[in-house]
Each structure stands twice: as C-alpha cells, then as structure tokens.
N, C-alpha and C. Protein backbone atom coordinates (compact mmCIF):
# COMPACT_ATOMS: atom_id res chain seq x y z
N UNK A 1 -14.16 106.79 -168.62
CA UNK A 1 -13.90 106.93 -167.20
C UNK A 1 -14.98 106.13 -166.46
N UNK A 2 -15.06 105.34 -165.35
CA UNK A 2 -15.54 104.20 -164.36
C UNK A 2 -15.52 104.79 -163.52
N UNK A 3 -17.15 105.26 -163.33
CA UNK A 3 -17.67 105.38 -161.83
C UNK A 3 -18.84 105.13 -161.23
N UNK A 4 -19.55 105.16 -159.99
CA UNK A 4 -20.68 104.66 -159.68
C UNK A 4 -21.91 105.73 -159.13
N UNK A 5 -23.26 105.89 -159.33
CA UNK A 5 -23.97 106.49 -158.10
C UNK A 5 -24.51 105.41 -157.53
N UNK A 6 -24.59 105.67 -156.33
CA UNK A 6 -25.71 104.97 -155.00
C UNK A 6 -26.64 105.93 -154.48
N UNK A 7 -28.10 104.81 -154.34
CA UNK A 7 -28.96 105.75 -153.40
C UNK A 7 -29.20 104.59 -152.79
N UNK A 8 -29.92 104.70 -151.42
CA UNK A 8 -29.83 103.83 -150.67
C UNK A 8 -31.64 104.05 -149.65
N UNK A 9 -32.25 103.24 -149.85
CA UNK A 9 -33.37 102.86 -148.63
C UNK A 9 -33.82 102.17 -147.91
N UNK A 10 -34.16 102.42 -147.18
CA UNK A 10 -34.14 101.36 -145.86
C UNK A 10 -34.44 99.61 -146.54
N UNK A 11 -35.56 99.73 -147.47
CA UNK A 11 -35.05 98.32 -147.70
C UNK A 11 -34.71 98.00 -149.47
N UNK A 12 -33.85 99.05 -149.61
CA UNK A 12 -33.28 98.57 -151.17
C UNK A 12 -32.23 99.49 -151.46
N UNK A 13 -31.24 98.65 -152.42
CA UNK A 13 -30.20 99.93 -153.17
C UNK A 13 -30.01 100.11 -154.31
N UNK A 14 -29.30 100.95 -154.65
CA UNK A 14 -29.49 101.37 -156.09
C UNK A 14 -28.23 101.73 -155.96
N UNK A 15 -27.44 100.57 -156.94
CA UNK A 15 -25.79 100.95 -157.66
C UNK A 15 -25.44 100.62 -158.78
N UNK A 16 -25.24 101.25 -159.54
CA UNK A 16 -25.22 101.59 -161.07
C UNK A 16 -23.76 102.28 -161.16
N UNK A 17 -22.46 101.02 -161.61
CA UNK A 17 -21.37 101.17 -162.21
C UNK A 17 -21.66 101.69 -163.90
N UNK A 18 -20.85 102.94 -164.44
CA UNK A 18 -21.50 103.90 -165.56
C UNK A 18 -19.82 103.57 -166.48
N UNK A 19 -19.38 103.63 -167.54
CA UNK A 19 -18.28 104.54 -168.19
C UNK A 19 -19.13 105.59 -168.67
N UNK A 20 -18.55 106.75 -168.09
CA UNK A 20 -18.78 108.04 -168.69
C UNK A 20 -17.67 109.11 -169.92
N UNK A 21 -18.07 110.05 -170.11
CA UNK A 21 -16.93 110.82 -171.07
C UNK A 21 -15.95 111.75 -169.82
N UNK A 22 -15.17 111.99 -170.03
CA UNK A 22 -14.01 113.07 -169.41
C UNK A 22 -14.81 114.10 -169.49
N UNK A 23 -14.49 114.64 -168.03
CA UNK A 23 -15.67 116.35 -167.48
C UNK A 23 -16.58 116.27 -167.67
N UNK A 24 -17.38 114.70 -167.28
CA UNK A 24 -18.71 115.24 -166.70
C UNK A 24 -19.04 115.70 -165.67
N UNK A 25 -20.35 115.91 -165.48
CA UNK A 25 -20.29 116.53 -163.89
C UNK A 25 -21.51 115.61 -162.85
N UNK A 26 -21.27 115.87 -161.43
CA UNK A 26 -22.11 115.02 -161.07
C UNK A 26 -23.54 114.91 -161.50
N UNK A 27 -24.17 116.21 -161.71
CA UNK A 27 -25.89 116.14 -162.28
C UNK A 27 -25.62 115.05 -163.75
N UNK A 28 -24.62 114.97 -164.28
CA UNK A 28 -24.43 114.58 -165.65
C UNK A 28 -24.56 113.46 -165.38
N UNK A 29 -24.31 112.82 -164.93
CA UNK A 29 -23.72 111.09 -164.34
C UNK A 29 -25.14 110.56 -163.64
N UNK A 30 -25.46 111.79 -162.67
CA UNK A 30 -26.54 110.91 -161.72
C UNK A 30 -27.90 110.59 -162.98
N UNK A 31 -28.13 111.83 -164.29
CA UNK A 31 -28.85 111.72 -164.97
C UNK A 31 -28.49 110.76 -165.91
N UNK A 32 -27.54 110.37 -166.56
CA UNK A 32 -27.01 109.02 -167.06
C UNK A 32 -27.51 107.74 -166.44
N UNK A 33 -27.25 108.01 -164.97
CA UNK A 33 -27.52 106.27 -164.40
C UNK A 33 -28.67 106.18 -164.48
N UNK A 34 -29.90 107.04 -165.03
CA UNK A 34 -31.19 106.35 -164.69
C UNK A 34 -32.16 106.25 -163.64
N UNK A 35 -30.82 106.47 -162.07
CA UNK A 35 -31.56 106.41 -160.92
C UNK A 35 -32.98 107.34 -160.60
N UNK A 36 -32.95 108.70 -161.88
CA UNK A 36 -33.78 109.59 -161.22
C UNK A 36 -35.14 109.36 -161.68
N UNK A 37 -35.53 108.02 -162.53
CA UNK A 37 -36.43 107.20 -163.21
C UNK A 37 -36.90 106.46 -162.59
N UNK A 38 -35.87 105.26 -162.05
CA UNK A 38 -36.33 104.61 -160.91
C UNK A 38 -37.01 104.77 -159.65
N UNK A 39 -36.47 106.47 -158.92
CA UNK A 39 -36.93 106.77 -157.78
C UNK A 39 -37.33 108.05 -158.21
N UNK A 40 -38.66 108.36 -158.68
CA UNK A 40 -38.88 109.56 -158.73
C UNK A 40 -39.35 110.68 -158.00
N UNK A 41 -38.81 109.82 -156.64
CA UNK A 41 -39.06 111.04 -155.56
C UNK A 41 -37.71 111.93 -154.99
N UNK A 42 -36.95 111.59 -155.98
CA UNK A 42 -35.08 112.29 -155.87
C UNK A 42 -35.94 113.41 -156.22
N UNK A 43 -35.46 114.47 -155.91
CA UNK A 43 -35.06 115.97 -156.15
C UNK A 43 -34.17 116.13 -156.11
N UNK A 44 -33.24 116.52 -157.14
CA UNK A 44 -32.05 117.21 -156.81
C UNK A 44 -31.98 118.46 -155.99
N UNK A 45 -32.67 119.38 -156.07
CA UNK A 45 -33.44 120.60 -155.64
C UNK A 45 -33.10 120.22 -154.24
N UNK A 46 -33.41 119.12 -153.53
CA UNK A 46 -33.67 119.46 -152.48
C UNK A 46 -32.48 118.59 -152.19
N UNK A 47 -32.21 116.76 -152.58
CA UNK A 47 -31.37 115.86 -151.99
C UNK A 47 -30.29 116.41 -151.75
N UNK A 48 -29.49 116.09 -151.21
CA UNK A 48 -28.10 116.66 -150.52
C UNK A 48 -27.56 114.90 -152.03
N UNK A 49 -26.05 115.59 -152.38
CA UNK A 49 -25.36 114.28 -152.89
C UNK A 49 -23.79 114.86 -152.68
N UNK A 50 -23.25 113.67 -152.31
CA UNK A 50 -21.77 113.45 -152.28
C UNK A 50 -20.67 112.32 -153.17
N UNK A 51 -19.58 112.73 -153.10
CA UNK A 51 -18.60 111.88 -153.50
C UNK A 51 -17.91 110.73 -152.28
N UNK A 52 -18.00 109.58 -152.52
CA UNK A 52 -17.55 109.29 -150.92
C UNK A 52 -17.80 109.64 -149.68
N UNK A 53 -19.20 110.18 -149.54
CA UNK A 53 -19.49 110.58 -148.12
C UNK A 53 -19.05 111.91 -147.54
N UNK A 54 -18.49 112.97 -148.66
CA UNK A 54 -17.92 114.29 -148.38
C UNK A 54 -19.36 114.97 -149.58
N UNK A 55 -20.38 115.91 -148.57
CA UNK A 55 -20.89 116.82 -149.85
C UNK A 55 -20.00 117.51 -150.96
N UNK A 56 -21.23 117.65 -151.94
CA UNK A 56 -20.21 118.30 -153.69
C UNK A 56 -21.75 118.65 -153.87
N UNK A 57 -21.11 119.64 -155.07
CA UNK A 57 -22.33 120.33 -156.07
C UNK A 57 -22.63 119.64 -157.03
N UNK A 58 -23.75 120.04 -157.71
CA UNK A 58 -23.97 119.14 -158.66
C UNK A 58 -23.12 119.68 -159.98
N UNK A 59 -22.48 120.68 -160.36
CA UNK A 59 -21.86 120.69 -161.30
C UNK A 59 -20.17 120.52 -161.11
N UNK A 60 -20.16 119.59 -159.68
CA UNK A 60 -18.23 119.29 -159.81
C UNK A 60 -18.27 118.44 -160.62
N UNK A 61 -16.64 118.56 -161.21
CA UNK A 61 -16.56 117.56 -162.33
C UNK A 61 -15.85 116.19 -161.48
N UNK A 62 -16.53 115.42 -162.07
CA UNK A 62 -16.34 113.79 -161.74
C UNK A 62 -14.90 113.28 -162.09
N UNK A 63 -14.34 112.13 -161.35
CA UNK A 63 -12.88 111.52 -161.65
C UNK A 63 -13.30 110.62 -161.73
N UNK A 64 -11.67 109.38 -162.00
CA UNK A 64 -12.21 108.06 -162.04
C UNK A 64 -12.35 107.62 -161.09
N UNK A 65 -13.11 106.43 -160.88
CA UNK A 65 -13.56 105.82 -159.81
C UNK A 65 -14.16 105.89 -158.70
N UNK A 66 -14.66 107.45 -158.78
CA UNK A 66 -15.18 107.88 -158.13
C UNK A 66 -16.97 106.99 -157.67
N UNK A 67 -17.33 107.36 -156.53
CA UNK A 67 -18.61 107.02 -156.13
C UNK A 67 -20.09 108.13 -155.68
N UNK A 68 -20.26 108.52 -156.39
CA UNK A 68 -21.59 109.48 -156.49
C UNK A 68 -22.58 108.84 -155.70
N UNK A 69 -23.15 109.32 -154.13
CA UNK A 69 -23.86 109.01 -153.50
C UNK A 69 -25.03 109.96 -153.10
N UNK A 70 -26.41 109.96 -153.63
CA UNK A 70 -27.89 110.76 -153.16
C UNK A 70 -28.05 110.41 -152.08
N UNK A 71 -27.94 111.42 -151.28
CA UNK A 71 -28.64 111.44 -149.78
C UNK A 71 -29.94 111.37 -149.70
N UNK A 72 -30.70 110.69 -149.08
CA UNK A 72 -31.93 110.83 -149.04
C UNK A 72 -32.11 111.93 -147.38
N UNK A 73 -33.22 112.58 -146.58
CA UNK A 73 -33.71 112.98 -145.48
C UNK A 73 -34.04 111.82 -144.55
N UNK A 74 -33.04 111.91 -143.65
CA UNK A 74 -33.61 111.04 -142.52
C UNK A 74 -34.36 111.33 -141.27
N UNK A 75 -35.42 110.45 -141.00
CA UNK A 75 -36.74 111.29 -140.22
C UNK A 75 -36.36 112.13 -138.98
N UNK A 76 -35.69 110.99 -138.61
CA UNK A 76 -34.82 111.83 -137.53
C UNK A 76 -33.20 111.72 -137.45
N UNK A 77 -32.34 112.49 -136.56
CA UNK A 77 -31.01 112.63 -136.70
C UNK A 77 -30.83 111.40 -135.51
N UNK A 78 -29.90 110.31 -135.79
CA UNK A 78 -29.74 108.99 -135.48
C UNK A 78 -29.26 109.30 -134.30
N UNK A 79 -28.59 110.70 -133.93
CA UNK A 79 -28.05 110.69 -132.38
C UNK A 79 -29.41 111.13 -131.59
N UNK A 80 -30.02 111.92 -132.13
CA UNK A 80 -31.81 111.83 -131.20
C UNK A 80 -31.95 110.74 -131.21
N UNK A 81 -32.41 109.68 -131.81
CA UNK A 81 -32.65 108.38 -131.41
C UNK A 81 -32.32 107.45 -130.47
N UNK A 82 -30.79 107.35 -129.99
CA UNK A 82 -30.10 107.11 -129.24
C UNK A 82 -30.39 107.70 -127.87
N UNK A 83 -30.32 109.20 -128.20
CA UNK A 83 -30.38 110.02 -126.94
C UNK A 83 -31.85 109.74 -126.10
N UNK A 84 -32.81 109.41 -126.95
CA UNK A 84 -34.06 109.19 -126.71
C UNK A 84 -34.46 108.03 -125.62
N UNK A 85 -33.87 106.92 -126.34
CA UNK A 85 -33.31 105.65 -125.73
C UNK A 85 -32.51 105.42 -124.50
N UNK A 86 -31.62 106.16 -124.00
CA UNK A 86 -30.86 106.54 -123.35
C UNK A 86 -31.29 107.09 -122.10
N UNK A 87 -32.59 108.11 -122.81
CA UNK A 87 -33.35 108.76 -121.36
C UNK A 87 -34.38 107.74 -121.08
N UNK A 88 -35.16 107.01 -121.46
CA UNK A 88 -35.90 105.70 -121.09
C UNK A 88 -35.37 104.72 -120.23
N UNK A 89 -34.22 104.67 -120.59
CA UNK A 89 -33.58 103.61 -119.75
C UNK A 89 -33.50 104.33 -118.35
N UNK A 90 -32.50 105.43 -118.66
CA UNK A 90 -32.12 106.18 -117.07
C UNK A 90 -33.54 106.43 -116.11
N UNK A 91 -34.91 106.48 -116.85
CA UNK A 91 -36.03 106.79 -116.31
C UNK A 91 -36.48 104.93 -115.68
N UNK A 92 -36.17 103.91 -116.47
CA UNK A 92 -36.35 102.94 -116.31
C UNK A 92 -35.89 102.75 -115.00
N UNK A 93 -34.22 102.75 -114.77
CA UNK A 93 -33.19 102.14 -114.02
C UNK A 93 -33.76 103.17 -112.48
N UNK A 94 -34.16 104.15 -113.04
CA UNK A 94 -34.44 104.69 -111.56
C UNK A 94 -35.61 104.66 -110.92
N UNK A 95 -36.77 103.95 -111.99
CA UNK A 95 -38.03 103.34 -111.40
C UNK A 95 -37.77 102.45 -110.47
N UNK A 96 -36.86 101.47 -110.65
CA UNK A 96 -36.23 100.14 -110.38
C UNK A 96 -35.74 100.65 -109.32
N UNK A 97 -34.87 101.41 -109.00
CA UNK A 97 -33.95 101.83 -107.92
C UNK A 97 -35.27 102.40 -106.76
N UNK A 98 -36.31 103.25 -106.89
CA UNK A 98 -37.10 103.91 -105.95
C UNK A 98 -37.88 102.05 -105.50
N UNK A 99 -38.47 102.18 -106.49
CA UNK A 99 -39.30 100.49 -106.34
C UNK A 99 -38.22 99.19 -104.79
N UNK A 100 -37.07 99.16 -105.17
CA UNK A 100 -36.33 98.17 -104.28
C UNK A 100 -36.17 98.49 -103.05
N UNK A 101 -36.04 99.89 -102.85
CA UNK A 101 -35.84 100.73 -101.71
C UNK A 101 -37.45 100.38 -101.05
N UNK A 102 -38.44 100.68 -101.43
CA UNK A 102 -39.69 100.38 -101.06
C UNK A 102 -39.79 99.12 -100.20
C-alpha cells in the first residue's frame, strides 16, 4: 500500500512516499518514514497529526494513498496576525485623518 507523511517548516519539508503492509496505523507509518529521526523535536505526545488536513489518532488505520501530515504549533493563530495588522492600519489611517484636518 502507497502513502506519504509530511512535516513542514517554515524553511524546509519533509515528504517521504513509504509502501507499507495492510493495517498499519498512523504511529506505524510516521515511525517507518524516519521523520521522527530527522526532527527530533516531533512529539507525538504533544503534535496534533492528520490525514489530508482532517485530525486522526495515531492508531487509525491507514489506506491507500493516503497523506499523513505532523502538525507542528504555530506561535501565533494566523487570524491574530492579521487582526493585529488590521488594527495598525485603522490606528494609522486615523492618525492621517486627525493630522489633515489640522
């Protein structure tokens, strides 16, 4: 059976196409690819991992073609970031606005 894990960091990736045996499970596969050698700051313990971008446990059993993806923690949640940005500007645009009136 043909499938992949990905982990992914800001500046590198890690994708490792596997044939595995029938009913493995995801811990089975992610420990197959090696990745947890390469990056030994995975925890399973803690990483969140999915199939295609939908969370799973680590003992669902795997299909074909499937794509096994380790979440890593991101520092912050990408819509704070935005939102952050968003209030700078509006603080910006209305510096600008009191300033012209002047």
């Amino acid at each position: 059976m043909h499938v992949s894990v990905v982990y992914a960091l800001p500046d590198q990736q890690f994708v490792e196409e596997l044939d595995v045996p029938e009913s493995s499970t995801v811990e089975q596969v992610i420990q197959m690819s090696q990745v947890l050698i390469k990056f030994p700051d995975i925890d399973l313990a803690v990483n969140k991992v999915g199939i295609y971008a939908k969370l799973t446990k680590l003992d669902a059993e795997v299909h074909e073609g499937e794509r096994i993806e380790i979440y890593r923690a991101l520092p912050r949640k990408p819509r704070s970031v935005h939102a952050g940005d968003d209030k700078k500007a509006r603080v910006r645009a209305k510096k600008e606005r009191l300033q012209s009136k002047a």
